[in-house]
Protein backbone atom coordinates (compact mmCIF):
# COMPACT_ATOMS: atom_id res chain seq x y z
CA UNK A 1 49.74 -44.73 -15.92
CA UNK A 2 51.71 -47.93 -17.13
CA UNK A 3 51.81 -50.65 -15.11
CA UNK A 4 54.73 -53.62 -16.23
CA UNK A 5 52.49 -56.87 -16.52
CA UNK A 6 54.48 -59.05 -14.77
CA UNK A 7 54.13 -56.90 -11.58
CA UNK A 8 50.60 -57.83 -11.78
CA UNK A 9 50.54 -61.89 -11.42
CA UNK A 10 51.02 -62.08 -8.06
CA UNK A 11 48.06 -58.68 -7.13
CA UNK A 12 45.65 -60.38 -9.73
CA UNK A 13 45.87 -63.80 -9.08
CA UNK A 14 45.58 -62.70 -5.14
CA UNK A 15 42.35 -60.91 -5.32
CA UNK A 16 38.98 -62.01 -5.29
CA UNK A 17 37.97 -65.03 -7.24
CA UNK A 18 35.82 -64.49 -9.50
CA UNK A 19 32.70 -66.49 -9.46
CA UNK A 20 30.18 -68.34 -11.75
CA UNK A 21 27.18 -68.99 -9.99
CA UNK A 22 24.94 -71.87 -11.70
CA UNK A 23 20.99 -71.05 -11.49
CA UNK A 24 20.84 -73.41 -8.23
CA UNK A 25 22.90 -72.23 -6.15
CA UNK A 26 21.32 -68.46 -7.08
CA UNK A 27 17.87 -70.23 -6.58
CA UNK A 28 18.98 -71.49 -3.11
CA UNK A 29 20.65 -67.71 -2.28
CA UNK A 30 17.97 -65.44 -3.42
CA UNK A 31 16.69 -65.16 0.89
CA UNK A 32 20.49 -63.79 1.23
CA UNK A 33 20.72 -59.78 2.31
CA UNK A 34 24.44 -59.76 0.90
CA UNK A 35 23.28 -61.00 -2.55
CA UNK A 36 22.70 -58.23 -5.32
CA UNK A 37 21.49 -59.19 -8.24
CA UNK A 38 22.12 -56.98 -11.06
CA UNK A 39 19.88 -57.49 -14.46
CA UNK A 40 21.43 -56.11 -17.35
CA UNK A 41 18.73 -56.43 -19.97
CA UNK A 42 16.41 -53.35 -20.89
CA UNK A 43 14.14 -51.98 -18.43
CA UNK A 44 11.19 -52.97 -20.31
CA UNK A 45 12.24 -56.83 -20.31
CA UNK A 46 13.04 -55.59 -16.58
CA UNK A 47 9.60 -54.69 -15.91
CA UNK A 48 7.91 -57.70 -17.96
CA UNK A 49 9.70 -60.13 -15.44
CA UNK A 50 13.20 -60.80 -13.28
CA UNK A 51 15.06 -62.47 -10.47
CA UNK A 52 13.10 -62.20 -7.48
CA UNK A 53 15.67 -59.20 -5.63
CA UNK A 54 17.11 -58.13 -8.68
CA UNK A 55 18.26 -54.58 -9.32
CA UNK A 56 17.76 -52.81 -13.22
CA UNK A 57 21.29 -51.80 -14.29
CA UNK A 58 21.08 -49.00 -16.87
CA UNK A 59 24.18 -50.61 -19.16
CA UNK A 60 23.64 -47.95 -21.90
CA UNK A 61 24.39 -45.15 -18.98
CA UNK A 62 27.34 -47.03 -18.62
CA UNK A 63 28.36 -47.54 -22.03
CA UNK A 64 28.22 -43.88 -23.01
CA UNK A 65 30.04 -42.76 -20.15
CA UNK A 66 32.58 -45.05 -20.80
CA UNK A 67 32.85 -44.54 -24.40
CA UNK A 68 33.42 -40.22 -23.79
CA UNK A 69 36.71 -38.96 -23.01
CA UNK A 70 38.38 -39.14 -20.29
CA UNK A 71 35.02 -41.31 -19.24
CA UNK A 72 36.84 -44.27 -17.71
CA UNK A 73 38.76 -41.88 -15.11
CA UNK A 74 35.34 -39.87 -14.13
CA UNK A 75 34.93 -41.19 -10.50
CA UNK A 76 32.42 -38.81 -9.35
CA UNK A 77 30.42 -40.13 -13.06
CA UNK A 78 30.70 -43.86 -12.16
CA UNK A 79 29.69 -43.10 -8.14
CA UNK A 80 26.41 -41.45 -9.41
CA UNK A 81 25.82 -44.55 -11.91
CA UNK A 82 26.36 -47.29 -9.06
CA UNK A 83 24.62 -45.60 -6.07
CA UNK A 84 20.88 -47.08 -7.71
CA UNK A 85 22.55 -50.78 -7.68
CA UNK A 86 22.82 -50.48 -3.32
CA UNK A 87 26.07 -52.08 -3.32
CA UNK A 88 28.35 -51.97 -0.53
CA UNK A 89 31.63 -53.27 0.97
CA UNK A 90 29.23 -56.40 2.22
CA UNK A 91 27.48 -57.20 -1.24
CA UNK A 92 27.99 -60.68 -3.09
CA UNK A 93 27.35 -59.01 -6.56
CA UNK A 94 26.22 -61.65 -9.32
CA UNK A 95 24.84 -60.13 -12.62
CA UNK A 96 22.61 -61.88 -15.58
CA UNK A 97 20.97 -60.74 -19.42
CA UNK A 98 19.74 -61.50 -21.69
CA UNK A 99 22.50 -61.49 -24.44
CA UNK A 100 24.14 -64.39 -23.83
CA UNK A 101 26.65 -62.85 -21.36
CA UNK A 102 27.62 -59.59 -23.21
CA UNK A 103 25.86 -57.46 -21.70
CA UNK A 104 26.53 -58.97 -17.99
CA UNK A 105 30.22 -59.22 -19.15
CA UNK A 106 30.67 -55.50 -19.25
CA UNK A 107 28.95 -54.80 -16.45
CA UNK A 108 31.37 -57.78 -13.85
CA UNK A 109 34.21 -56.09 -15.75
CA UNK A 110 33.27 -52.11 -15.12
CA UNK A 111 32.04 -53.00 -11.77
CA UNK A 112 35.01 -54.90 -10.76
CA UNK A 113 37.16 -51.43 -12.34
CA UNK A 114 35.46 -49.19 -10.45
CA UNK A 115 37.07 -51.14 -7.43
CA UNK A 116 34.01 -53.50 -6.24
CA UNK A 117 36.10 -57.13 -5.77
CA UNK A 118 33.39 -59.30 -4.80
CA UNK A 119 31.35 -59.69 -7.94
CA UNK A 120 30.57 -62.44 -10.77
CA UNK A 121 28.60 -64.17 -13.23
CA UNK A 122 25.33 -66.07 -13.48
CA UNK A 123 26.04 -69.76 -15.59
CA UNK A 124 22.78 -69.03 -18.05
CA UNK A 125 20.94 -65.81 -19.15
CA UNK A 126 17.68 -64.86 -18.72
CA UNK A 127 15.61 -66.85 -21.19
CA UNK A 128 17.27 -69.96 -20.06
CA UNK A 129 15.98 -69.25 -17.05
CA UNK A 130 12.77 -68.79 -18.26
CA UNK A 131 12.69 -71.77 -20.06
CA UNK A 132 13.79 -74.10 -16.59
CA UNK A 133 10.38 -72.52 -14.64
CA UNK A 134 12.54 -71.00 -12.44
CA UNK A 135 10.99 -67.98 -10.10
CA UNK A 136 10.10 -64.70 -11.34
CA UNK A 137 8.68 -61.96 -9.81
CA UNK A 138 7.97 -58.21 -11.08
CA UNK A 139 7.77 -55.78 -8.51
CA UNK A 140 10.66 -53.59 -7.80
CA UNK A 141 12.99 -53.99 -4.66
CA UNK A 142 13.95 -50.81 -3.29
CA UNK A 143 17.04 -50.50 -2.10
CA UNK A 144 19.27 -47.74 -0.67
CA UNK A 145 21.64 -45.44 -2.54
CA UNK A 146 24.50 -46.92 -2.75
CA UNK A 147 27.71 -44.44 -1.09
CA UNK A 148 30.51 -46.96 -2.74
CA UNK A 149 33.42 -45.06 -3.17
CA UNK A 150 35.27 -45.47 -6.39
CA UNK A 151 38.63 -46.91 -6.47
CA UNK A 152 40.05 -47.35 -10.40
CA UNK A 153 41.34 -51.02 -10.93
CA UNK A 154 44.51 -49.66 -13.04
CA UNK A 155 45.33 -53.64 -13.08
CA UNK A 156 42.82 -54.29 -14.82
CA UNK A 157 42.33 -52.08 -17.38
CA UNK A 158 45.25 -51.58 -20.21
CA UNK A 159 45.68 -48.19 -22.27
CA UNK A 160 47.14 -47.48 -25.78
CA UNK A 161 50.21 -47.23 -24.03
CA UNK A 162 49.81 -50.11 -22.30
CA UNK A 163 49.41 -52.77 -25.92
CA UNK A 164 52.37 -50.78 -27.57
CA UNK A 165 54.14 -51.86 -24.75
CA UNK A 166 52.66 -55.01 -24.41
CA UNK A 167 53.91 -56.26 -28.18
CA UNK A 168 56.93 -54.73 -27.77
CA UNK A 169 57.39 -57.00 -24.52
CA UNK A 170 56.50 -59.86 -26.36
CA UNK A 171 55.64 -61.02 -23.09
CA UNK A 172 51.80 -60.50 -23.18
CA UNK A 173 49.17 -62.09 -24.91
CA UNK A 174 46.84 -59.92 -26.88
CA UNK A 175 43.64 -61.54 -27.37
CA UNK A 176 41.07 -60.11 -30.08
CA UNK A 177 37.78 -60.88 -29.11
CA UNK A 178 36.26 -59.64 -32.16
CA UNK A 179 34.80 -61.44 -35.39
CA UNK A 180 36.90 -62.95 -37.97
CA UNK A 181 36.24 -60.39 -40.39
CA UNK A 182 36.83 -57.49 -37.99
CA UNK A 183 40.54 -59.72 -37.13
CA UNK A 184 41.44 -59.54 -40.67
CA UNK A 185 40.47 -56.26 -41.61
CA UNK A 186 37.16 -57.48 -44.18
CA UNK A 187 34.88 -55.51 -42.37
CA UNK A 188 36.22 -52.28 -40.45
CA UNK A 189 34.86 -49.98 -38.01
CA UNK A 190 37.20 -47.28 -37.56
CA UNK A 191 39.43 -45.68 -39.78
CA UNK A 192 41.13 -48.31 -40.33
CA UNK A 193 40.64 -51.80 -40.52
CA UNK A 194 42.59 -55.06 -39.12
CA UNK A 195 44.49 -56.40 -35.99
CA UNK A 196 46.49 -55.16 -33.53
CA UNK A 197 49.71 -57.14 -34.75
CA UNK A 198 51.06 -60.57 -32.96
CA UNK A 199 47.56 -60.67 -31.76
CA UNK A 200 45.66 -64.07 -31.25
CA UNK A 201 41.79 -64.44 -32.53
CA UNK A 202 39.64 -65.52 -29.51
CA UNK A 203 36.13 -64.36 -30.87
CA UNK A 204 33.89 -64.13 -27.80
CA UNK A 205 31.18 -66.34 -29.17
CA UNK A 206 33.03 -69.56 -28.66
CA UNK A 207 33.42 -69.52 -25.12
CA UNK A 208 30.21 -69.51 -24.26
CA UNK A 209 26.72 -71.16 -26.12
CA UNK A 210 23.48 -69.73 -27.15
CA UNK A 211 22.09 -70.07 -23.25
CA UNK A 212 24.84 -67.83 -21.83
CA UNK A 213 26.63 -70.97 -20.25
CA UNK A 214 29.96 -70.74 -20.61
CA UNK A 215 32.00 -74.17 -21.80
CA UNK A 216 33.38 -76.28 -19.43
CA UNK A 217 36.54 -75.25 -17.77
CA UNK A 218 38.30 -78.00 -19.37
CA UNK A 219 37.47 -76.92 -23.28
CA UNK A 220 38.37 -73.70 -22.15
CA UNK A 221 41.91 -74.83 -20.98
CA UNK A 222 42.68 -77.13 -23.78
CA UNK A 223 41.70 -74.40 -26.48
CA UNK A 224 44.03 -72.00 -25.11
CA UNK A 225 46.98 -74.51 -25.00
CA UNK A 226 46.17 -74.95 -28.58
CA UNK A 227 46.85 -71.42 -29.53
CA UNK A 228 50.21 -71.48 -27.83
CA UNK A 229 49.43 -69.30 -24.65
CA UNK A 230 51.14 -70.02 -21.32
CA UNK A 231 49.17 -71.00 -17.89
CA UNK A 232 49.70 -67.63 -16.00
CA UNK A 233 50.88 -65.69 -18.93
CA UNK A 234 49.86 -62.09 -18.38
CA UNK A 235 46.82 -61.12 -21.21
CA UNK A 236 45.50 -57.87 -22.27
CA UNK A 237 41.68 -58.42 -24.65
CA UNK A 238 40.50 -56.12 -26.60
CA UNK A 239 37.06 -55.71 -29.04
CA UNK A 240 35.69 -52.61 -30.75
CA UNK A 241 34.22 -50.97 -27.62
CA UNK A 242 34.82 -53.34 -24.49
CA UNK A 243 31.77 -55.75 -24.25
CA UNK A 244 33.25 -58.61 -26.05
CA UNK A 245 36.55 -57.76 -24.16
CA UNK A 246 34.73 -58.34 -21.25
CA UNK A 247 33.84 -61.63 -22.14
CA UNK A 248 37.25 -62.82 -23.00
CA UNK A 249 38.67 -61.22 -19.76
CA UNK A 250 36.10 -63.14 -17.61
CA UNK A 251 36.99 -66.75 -18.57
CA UNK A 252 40.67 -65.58 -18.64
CA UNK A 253 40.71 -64.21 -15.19
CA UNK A 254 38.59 -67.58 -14.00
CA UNK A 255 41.41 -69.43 -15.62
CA UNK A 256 43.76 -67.70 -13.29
CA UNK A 257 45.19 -65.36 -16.10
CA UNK A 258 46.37 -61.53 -15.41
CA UNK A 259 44.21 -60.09 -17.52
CA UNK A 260 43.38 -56.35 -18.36
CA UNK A 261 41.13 -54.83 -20.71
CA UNK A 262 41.79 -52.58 -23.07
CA UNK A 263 38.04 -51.14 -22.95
CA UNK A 264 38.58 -48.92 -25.83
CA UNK A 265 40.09 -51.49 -28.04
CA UNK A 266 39.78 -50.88 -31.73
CA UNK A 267 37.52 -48.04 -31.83
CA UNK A 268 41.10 -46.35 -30.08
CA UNK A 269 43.86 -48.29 -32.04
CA UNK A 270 41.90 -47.99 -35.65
CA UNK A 271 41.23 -44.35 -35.52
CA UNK A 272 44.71 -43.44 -34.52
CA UNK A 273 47.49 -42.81 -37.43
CA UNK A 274 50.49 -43.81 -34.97
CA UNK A 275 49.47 -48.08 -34.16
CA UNK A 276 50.65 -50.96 -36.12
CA UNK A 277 48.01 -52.12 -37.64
CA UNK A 278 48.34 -56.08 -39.78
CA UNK A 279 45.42 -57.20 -42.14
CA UNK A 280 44.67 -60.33 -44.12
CA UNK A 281 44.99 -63.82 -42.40
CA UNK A 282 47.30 -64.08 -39.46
């Protein structure tokens, strides 16, 4: 279903603010029954060592499911995936890896889909945390199936439909969160190679460092005035196959952007024969 963009500022920008939490305030939370930390790393760096309270999320679960078709409208799929994480109507959901944000990235921006509001980010991945002493522990908390009913987020996810639309509008911002080479059409992983035309080059990597902390808010905001896009204008980001997306979408939405993602992105749009597709530099 298409929703107009501009119908969306006012729903997005009045939902739940999405947090950052920096490893001290976590540190000084962790004796908090609402918090729920979700680790996104492999279950063997799971086991080795985590957040004292943290729950294993099984992101490769998730990224098949997603990837099938028809996968991102499954809700009896994406109930049986949640109900290990224990999360419920009450839960302050904050999520870390080891991949400087990707991984965690996907999961705030699934999670938030499947219709859980109140969930964010940890400032710093895993080895940083490591490397600060902070505590670790590795037994396993048990907690209880989660019964979460799913609720789809159409506002915040975008369909083919939706980015024809979208640069038709020439309302929208599409943002391309994927490597310069993949932008220009160099290196291609579909069918075809290149960029979804009118769209503006916001690889993921340089919004956040090595450590998985993203820049300040102020880079952030002066970097996007740069490239010409509008406080408030309504954004739609897009990658191969959602993770980088997911990055892009987080410090948009943080920014106070309407932002959806199309999840899909390029592994959609570059294997179809009906999208516009531009190559070479912008």
């Amino acid at each position: 279903m298409f929703i107009p963009f501009l119908s969306l500022v006012a729903v997005v920008l009045a939902g739940q603010p999405i947090t950052l939490a920096t490893f001290d305030t976590i540190q000084s939370q962790l004796q908090d029954p609402a918090l729920r930390i979700l680790d996104t790393r492999p279950q063997a760096d799971f086991d080795a060592g985590h957040l004292p309270g943290s729950v294993w999320v099984d992101m490769k679960a998730a990224e098949k499911l997603a990837s099938q078709p028809a996968g991102l409208r499954d809700s009896q799929a994406w109930t049986t995936w949640l109900a290990p994480l224990g999360i419920t109507s009450k839960s302050h959901v904050l999520i870390v890896d080891g991949a400087r944000q990707l991984d965690a990235a996907r999961a705030w921006w699934l999670i938030r889909y499947l219709g859980v509001d109140d969930v964010g980010l940890i400032d710093g991945n895993y080895p940083l945390w490591i490397k600060q002493n902070r505590p670790v522990r590795k037994e396993v908390v048990k907690v209880s199936p989660s019964t979460f009913k799913v609720q789809f987020r159409e506002d915040r996810h975008a369909t083919r439909a939706d980015v024809l639309a979208a640069i038709k509008s020439n309302q929208t911002v599409v943002v391309d969160a994927r490597s310069e080479t993949e932008h220009t059409g160099a290196v291609a992983k579909s069918k075809r190679g290149g960029r979804i035309p009118e769209s503006c080059h916001i690889e993921w990597t340089t919004l956040v460092d090595t450590n998985g902390v993203f820049l300040d808010e102020s880079i952030l905001k002066a970097k996007l005035t740069k490239l010409g896009i509008k406080p408030g204008q309504p954004v739609v980001t897009h990658c191969q196959g959602g993770g980088r997306a997911s990055v892009d979408a987080f410090v948009f939405e943080r920014l106070g952007y309407p932002t959806r993602n199309y999840y899909l992105g390029w592994s959609d749009w570059g294997n179809s024969d009906e999208t516009p597709v531009a190559t070479g530099k912008p």
